[in-house]
PDB file of N, CA and C in Angstrom:
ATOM      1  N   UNK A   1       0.834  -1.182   0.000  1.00  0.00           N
ATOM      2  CA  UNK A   1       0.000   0.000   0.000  1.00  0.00           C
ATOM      3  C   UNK A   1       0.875   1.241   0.000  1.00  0.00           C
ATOM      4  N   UNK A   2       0.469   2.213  -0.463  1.00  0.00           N
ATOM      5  CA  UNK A   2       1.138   3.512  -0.931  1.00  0.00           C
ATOM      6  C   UNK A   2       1.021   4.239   0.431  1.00  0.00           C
ATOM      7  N   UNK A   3       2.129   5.573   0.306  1.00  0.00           N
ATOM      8  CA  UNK A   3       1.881   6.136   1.630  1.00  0.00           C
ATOM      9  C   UNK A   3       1.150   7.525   1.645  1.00  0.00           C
ATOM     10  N   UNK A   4       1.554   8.123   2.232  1.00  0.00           N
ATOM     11  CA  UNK A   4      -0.065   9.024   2.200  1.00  0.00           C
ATOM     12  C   UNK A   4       0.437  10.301   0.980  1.00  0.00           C
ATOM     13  N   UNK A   5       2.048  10.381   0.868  1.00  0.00           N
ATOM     14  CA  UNK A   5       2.372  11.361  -0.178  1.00  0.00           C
ATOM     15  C   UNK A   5       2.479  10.738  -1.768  1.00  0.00           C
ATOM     16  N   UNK A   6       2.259   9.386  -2.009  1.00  0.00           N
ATOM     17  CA  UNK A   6       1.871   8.947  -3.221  1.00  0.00           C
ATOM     18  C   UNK A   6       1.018   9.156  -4.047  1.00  0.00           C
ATOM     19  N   UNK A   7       1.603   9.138  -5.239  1.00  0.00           N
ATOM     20  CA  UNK A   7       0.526   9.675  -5.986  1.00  0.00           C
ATOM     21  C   UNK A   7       0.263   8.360  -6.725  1.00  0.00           C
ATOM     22  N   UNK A   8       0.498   7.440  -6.609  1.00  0.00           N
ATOM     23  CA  UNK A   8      -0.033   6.018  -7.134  1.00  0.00           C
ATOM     24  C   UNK A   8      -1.341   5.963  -7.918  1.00  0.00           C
ATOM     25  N   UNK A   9      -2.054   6.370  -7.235  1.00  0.00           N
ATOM     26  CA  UNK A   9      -3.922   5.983  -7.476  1.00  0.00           C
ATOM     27  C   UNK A   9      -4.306   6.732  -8.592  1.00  0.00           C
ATOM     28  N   UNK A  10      -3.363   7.909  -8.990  1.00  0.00           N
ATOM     29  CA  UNK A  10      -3.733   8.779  -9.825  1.00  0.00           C
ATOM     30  C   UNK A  10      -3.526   8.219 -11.257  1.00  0.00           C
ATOM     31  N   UNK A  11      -4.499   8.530 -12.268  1.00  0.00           N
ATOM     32  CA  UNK A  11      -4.407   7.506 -13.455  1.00  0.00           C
ATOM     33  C   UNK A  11      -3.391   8.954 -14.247  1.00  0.00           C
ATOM     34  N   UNK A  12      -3.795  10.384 -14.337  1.00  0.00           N
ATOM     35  CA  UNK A  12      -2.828  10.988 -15.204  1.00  0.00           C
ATOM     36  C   UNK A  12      -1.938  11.657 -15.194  1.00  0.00           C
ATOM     37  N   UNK A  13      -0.876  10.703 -15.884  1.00  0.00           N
ATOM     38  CA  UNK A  13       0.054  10.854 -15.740  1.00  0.00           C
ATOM     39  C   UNK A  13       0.728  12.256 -16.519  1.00  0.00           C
ATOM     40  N   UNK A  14      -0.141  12.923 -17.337  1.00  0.00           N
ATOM     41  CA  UNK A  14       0.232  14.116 -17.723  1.00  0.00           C
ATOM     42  C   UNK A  14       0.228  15.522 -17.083  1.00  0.00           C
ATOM     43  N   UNK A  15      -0.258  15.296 -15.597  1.00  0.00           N
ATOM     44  CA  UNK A  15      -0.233  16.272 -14.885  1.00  0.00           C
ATOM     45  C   UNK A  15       1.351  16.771 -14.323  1.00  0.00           C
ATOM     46  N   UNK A  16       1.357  17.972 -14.044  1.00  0.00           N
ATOM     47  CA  UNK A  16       3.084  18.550 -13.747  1.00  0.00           C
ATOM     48  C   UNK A  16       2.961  17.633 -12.504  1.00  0.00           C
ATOM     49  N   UNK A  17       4.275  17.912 -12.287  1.00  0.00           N
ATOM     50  CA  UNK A  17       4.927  17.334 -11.001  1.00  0.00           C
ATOM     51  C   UNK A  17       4.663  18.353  -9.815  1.00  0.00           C
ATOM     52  N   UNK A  18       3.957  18.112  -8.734  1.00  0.00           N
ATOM     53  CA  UNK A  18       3.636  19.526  -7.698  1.00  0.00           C
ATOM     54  C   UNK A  18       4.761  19.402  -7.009  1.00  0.00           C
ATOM     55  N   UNK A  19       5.382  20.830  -7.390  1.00  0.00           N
ATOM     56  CA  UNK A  19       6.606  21.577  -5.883  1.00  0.00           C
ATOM     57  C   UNK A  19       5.317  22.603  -5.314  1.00  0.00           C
ATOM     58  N   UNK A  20       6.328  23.587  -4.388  1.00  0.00           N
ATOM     59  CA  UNK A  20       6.041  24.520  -4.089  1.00  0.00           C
ATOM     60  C   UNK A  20       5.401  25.563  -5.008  1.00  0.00           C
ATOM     61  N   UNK A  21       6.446  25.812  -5.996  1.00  0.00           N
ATOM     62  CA  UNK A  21       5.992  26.571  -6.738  1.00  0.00           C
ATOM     63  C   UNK A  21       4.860  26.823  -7.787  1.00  0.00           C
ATOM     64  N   UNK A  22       4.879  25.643  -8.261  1.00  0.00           N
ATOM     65  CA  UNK A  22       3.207  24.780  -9.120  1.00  0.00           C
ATOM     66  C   UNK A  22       2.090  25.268  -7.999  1.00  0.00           C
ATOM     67  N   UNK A  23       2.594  25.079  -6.742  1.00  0.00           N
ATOM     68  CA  UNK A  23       1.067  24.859  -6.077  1.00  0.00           C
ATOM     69  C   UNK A  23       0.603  26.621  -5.911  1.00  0.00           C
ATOM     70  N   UNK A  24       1.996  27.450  -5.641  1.00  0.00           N
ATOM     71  CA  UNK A  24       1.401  28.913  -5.228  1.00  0.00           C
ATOM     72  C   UNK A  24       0.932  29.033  -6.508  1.00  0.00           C
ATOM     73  N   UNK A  25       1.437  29.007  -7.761  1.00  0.00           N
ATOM     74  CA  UNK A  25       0.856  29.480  -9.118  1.00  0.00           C
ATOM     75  C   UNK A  25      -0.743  28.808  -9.460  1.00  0.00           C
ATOM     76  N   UNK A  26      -0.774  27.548  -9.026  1.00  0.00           N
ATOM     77  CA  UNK A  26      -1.933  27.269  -9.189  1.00  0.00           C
ATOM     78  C   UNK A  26      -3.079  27.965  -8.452  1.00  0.00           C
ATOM     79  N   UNK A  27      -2.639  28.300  -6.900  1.00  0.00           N
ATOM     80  CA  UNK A  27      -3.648  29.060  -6.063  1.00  0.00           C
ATOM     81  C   UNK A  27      -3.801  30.646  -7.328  1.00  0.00           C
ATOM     82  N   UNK A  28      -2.715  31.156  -7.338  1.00  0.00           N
ATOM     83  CA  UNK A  28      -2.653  32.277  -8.803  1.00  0.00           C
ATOM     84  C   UNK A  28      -4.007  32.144  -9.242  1.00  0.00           C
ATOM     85  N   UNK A  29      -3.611  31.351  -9.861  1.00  0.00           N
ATOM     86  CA  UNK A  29      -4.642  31.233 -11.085  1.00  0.00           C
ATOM     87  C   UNK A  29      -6.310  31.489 -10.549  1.00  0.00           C
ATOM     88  N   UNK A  30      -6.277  30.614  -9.496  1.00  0.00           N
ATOM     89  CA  UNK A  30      -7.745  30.296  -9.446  1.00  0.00           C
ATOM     90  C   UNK A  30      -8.246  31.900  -8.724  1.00  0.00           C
ATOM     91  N   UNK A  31      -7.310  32.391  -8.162  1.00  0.00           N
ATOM     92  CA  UNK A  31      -7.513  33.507  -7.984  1.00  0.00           C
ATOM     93  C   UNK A  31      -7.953  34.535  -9.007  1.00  0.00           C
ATOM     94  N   UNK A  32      -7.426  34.443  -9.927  1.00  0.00           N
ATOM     95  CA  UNK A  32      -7.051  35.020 -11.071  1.00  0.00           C
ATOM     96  C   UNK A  32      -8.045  35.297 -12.172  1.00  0.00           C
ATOM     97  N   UNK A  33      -8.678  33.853 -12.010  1.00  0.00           N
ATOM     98  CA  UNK A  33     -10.211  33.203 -12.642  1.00  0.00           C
ATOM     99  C   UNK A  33     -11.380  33.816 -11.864  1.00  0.00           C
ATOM    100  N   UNK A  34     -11.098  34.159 -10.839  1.00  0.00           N
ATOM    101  CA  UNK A  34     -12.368  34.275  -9.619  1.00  0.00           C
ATOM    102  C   UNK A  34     -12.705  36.090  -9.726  1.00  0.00           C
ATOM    103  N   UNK A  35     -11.422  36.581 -10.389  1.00  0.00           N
ATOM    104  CA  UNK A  35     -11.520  37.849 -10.274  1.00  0.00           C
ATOM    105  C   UNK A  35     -11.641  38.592 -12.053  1.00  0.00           C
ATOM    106  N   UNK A  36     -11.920  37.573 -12.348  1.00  0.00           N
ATOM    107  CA  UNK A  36     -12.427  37.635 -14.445  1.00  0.00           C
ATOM    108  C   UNK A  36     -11.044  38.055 -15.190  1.00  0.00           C
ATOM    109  N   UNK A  37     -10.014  37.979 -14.575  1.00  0.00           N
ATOM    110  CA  UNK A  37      -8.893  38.664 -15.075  1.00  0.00           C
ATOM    111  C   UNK A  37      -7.850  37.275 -16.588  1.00  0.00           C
ATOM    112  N   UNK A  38      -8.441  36.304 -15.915  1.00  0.00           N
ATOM    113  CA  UNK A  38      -8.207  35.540 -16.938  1.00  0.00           C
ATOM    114  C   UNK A  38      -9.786  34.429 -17.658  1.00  0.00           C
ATOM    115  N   UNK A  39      -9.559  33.896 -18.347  1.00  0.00           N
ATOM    116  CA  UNK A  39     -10.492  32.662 -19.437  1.00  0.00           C
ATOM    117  C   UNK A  39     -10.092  31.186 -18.777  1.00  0.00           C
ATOM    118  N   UNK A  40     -11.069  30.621 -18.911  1.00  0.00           N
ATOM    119  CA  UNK A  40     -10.514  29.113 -18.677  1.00  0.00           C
ATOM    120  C   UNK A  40     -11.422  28.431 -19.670  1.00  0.00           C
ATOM    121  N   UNK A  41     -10.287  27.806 -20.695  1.00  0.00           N
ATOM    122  CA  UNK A  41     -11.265  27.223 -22.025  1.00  0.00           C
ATOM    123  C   UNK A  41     -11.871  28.512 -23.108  1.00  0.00           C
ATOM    124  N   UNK A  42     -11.585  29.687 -23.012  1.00  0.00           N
ATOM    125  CA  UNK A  42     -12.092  30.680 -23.766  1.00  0.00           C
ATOM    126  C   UNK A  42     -13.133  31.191 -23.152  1.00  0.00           C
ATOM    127  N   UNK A  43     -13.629  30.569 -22.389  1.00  0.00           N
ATOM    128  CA  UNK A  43     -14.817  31.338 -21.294  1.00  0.00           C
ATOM    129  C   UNK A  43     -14.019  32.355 -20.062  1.00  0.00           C
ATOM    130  N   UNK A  44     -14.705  33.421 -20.140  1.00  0.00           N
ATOM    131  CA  UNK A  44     -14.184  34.248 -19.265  1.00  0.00           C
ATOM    132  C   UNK A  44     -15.453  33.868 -17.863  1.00  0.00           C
ATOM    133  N   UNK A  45     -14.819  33.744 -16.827  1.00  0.00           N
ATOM    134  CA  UNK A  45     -15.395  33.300 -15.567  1.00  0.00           C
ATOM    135  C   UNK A  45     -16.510  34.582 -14.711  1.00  0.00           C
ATOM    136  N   UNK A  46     -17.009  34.159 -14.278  1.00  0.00           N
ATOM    137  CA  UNK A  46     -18.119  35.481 -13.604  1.00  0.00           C
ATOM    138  C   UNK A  46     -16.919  36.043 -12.477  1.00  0.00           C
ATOM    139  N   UNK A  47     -16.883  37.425 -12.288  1.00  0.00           N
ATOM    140  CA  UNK A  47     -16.260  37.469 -11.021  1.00  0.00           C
ATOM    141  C   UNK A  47     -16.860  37.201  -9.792  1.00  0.00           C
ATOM    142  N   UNK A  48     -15.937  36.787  -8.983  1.00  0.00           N
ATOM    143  CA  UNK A  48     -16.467  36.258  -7.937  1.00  0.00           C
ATOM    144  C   UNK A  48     -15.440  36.868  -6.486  1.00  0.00           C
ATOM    145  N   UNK A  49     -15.581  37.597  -6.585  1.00  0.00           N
ATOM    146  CA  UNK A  49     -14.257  38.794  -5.371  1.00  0.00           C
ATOM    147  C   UNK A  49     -14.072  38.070  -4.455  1.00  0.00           C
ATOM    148  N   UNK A  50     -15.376  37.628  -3.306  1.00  0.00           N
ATOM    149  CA  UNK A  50     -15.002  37.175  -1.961  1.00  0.00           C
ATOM    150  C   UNK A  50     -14.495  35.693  -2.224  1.00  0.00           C
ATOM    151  N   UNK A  51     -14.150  35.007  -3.509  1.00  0.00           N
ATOM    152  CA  UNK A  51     -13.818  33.862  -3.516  1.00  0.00           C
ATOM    153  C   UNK A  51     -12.528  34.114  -3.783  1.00  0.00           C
ATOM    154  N   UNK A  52     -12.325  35.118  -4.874  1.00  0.00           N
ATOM    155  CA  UNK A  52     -10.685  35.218  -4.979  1.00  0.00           C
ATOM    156  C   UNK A  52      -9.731  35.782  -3.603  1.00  0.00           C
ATOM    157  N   UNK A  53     -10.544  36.561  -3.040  1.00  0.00           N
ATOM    158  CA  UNK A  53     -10.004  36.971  -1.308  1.00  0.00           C
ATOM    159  C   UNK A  53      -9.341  36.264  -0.340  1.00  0.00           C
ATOM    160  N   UNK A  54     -10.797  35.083  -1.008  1.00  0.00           N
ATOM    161  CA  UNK A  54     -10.000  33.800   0.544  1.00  0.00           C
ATOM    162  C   UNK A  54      -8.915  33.269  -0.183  1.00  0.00           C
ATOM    163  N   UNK A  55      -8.846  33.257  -1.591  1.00  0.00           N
ATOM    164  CA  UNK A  55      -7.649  32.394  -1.967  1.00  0.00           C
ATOM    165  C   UNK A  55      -6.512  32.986  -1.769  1.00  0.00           C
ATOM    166  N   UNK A  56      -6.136  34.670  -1.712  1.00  0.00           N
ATOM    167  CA  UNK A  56      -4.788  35.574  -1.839  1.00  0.00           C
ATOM    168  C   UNK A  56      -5.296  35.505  -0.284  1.00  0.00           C
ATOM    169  N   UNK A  57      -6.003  34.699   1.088  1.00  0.00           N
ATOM    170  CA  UNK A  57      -5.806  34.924   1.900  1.00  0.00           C
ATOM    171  C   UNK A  57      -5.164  33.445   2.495  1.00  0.00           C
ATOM    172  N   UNK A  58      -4.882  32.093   1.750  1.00  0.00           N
ATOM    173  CA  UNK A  58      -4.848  31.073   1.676  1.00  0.00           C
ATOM    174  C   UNK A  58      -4.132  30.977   1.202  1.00  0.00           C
ATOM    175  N   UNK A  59      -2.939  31.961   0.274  1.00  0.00           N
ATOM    176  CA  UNK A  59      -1.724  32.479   0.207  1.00  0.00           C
ATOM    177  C   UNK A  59      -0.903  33.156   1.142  1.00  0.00           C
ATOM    178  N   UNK A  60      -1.509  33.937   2.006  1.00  0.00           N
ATOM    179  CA  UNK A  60      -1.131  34.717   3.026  1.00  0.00           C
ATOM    180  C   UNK A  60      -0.546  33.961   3.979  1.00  0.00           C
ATOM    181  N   UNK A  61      -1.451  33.122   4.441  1.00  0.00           N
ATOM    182  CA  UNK A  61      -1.491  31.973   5.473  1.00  0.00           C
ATOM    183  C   UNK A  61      -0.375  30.913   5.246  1.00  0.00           C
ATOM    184  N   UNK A  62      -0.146  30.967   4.160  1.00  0.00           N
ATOM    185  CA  UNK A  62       1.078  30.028   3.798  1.00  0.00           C
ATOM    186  C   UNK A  62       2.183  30.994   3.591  1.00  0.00           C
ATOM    187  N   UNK A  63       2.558  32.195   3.715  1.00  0.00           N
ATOM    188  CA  UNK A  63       3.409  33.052   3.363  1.00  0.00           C
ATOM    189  C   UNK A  63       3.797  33.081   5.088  1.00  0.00           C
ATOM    190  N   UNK A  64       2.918  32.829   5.525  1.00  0.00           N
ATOM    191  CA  UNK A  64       3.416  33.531   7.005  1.00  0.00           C
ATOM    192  C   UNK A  64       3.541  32.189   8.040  1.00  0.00           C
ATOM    193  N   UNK A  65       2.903  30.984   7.628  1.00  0.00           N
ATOM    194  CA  UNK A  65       3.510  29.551   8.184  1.00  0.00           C
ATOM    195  C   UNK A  65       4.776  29.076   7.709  1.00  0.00           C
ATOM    196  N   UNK A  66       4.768  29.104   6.650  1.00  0.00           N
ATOM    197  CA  UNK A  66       6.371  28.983   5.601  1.00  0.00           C
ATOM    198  C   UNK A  66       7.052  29.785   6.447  1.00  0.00           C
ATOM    199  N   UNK A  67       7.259  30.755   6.452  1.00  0.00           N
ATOM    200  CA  UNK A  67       8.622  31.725   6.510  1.00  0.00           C
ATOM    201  C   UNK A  67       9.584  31.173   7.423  1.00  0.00           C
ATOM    202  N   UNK A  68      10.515  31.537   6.924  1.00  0.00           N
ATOM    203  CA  UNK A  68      11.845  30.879   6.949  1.00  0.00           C
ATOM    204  C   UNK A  68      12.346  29.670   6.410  1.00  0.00           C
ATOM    205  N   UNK A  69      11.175  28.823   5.739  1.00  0.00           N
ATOM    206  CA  UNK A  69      11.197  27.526   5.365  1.00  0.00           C
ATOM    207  C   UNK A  69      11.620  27.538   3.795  1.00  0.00           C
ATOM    208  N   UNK A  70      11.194  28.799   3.420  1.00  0.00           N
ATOM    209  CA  UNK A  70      11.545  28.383   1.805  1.00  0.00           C
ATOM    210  C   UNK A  70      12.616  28.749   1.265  1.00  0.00           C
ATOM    211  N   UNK A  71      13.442  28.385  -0.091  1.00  0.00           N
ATOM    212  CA  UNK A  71      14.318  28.913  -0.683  1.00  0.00           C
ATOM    213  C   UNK A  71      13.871  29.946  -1.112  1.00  0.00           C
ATOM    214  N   UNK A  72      15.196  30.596  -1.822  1.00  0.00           N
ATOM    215  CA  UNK A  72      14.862  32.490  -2.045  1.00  0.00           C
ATOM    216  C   UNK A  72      14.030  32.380  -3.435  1.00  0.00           C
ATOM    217  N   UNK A  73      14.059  31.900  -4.011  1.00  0.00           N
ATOM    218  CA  UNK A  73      13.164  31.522  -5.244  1.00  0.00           C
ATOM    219  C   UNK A  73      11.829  31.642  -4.698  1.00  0.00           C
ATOM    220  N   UNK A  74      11.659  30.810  -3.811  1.00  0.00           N
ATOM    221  CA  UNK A  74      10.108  30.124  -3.687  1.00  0.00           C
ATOM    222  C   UNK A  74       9.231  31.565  -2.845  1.00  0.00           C
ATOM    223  N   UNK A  75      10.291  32.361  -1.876  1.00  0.00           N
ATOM    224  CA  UNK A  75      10.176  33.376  -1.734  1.00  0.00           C
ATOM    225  C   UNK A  75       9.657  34.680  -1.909  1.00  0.00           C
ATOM    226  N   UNK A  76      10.636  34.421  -3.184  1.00  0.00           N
ATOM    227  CA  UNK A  76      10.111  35.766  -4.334  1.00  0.00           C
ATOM    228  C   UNK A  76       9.350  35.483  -5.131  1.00  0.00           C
ATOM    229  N   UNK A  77       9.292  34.287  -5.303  1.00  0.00           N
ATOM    230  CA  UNK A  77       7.885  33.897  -6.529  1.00  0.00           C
ATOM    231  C   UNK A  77       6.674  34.356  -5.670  1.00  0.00           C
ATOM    232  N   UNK A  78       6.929  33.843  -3.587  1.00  0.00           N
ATOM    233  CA  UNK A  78       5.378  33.958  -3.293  1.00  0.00           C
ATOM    234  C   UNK A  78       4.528  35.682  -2.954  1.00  0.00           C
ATOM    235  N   UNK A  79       5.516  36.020  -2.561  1.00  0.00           N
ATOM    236  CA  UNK A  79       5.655  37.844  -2.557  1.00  0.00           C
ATOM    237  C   UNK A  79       5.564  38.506  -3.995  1.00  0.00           C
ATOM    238  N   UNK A  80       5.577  38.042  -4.867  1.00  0.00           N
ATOM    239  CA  UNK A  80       5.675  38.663  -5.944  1.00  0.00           C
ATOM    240  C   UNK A  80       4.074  38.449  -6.347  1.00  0.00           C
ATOM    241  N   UNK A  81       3.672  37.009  -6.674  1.00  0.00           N
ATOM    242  CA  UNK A  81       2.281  36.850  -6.319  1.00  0.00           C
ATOM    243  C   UNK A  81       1.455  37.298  -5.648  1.00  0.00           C
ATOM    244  N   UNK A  82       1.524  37.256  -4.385  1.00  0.00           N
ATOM    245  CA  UNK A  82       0.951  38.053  -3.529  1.00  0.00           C
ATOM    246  C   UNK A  82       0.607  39.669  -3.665  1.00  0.00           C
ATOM    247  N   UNK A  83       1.980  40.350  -4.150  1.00  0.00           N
ATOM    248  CA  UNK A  83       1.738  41.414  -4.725  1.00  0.00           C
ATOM    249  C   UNK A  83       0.490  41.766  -6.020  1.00  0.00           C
ATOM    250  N   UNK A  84       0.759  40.539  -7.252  1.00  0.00           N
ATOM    251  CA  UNK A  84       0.213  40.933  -8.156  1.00  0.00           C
ATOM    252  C   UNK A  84      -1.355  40.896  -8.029  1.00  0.00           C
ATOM    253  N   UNK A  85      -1.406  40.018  -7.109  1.00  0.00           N
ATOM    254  CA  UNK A  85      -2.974  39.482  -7.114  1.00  0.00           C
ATOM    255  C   UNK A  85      -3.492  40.090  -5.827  1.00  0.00           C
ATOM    256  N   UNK A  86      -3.150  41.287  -4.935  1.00  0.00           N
ATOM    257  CA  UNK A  86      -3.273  41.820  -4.254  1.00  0.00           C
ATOM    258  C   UNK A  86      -3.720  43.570  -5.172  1.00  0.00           C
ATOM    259  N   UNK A  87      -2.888  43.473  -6.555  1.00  0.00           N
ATOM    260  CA  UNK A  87      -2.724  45.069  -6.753  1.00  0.00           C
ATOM    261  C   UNK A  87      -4.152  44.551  -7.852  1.00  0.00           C
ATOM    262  N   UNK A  88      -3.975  43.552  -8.238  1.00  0.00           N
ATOM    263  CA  UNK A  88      -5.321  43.222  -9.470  1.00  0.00           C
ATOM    264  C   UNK A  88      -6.732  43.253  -8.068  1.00  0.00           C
ATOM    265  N   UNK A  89      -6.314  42.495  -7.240  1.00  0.00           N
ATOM    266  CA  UNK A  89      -7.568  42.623  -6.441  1.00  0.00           C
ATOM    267  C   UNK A  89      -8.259  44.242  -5.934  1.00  0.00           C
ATOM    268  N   UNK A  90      -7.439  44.413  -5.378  1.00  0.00           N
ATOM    269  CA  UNK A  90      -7.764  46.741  -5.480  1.00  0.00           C
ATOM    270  C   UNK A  90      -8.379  46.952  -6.658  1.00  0.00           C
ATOM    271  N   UNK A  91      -8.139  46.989  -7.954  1.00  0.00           N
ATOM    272  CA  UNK A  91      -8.890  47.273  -9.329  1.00  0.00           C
ATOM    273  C   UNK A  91      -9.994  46.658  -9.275  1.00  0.00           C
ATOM    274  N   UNK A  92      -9.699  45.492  -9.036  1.00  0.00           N
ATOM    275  CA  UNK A  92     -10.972  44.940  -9.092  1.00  0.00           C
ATOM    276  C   UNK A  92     -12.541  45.437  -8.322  1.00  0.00           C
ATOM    277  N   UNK A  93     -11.881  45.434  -7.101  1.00  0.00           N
ATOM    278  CA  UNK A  93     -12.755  45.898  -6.104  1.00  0.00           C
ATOM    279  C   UNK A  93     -13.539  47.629  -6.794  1.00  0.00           C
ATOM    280  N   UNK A  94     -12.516  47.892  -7.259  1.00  0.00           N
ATOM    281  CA  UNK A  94     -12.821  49.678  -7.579  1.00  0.00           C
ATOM    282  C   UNK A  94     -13.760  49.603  -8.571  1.00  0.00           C
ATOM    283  N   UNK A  95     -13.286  48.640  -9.676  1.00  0.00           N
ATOM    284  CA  UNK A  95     -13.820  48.663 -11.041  1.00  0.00           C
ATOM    285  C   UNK A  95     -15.708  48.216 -10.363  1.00  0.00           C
ATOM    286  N   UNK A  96     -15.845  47.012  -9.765  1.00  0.00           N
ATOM    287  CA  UNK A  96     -16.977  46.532  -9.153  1.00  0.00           C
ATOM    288  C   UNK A  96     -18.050  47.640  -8.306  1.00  0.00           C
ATOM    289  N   UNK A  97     -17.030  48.579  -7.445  1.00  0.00           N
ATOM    290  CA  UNK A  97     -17.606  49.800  -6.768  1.00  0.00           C
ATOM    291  C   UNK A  97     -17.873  50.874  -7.922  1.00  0.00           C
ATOM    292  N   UNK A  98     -17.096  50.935  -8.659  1.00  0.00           N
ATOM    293  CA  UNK A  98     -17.189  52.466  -9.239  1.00  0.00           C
ATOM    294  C   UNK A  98     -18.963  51.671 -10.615  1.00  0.00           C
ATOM    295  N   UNK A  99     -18.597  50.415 -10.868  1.00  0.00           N
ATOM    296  CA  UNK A  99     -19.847  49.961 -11.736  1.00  0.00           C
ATOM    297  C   UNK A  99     -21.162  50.274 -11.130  1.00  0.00           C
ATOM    298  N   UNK A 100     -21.364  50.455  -9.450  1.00  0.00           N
ATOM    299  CA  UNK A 100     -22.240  50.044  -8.770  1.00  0.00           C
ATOM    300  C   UNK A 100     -22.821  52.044  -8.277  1.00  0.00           C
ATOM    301  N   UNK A 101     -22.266  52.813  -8.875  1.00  0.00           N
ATOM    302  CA  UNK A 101     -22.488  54.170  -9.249  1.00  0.00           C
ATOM    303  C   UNK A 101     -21.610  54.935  -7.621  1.00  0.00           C
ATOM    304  N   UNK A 102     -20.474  53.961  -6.918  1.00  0.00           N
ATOM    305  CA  UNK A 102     -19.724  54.734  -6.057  1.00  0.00           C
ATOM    306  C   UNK A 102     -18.006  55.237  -6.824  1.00  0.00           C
ATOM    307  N   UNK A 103     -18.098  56.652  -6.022  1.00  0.00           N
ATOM    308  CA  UNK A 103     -17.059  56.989  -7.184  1.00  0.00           C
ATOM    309  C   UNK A 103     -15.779  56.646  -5.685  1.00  0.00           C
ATOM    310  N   UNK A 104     -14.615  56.251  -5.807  1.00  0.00           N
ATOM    311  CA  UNK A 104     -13.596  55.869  -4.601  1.00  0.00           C
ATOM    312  C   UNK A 104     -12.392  56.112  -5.315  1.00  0.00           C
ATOM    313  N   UNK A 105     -11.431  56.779  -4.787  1.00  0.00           N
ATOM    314  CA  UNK A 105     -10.132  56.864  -4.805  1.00  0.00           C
ATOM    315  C   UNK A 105      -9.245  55.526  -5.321  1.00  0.00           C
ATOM    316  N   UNK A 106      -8.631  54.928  -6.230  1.00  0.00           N
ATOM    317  CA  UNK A 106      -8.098  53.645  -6.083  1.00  0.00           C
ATOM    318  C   UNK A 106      -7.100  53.442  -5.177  1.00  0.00           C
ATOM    319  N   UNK A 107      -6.236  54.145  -4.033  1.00  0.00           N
ATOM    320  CA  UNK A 107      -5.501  53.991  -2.891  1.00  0.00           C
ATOM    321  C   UNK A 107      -6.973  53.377  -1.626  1.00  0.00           C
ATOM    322  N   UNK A 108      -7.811  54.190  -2.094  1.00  0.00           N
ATOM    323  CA  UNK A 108      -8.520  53.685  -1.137  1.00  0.00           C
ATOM    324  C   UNK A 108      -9.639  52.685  -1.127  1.00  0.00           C
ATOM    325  N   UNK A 109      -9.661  51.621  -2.677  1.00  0.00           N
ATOM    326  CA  UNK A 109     -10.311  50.327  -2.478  1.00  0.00           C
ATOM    327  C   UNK A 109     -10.258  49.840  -1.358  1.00  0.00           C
ATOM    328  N   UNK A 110      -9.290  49.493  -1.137  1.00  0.00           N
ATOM    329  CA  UNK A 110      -9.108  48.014  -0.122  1.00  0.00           C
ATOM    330  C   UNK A 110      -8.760  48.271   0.687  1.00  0.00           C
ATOM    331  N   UNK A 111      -7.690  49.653   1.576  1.00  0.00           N
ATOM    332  CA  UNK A 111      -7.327  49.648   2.724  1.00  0.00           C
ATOM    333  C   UNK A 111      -5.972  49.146   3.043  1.00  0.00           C
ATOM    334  N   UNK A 112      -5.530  49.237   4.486  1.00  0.00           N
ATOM    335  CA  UNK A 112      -4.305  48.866   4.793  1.00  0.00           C
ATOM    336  C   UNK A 112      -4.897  47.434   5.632  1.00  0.00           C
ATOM    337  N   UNK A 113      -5.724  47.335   5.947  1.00  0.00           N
ATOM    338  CA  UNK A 113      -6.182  46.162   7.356  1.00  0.00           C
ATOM    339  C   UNK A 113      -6.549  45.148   6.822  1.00  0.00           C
ATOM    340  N   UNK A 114      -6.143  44.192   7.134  1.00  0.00           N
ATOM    341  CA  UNK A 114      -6.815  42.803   7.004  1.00  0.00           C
ATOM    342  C   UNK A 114      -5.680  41.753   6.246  1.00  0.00           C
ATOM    343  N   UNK A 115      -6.141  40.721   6.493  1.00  0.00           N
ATOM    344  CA  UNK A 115      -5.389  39.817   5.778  1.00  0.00           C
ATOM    345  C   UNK A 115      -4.742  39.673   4.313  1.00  0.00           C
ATOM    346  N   UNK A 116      -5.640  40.936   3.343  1.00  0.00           N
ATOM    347  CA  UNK A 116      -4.999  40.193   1.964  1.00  0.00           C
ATOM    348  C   UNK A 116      -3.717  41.778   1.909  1.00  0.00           C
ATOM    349  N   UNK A 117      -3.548  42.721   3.161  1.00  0.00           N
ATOM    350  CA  UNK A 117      -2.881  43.948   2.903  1.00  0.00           C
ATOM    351  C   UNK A 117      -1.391  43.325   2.715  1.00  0.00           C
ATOM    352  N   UNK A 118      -0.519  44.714   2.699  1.00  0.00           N
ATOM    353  CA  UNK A 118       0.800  44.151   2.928  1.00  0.00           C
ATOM    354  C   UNK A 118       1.184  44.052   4.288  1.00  0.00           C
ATOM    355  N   UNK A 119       0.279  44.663   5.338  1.00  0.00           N
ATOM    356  CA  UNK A 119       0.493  44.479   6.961  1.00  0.00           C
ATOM    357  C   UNK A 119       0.840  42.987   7.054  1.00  0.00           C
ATOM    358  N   UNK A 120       1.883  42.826   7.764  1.00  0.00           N
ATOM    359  CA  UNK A 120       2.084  41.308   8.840  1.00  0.00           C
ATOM    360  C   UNK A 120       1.768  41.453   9.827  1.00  0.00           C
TER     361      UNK A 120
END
């Protein structure tokens, strides 16, 4: 019997190999999808904000359990992410507010507080 990090059971075999880095890019993405900024299959996805939130917050959470654990690569890939899908999430939020007939500053979408800021 296989052990619990095997991937045995799995029939395809054309899937990447998961590191670290596959997995933050994959959280990316779905983030990414949740906030209409990318297509999956040529379909552009409904936005969905408070879903992409928890995910750049499910990034966070691993940015701040990790630390010290990763190489400088894995590092800067996850901060760099974090950044991008933090500065797309602000637009987003604005673009969604300003549609909804509120006019807001874009410094002041999102704030400094909370989990998806750059505060630790």
């Amino acid at each position: 019997m296989s052990g619990p990090e095997s991937n045995d059971d799995l029939e395809d075999n054309d899937a990447p190999a998961i590191d670290f880095n596959t997995f933050v890019l994959s959280l990316s993405a779905s983030a990414l999808v949740d906030m209409g900024a990318i297509a999956v299959d040529g379909v552009k996805a409904e936005k969905n904000l408070p879903l992409a939130r928890h995910t750049i917050e499910c990034l966070v959470l691993l940015e701040r359990k990790t630390a010290g654990n990763l190489t400088g690569e894995e590092e800067r890939l996850l901060a760099q992410v974090l950044d991008d899908l933090r500065a797309k999430y602000r637009r987003g939020r604005l673009s969604s507010r300003q549609g909804k007939g509120a006019c807001m500053a874009a410094t002041g979408a999102m704030g400094q507080a909370g989990p998806v800021s750059h505060a630790s």
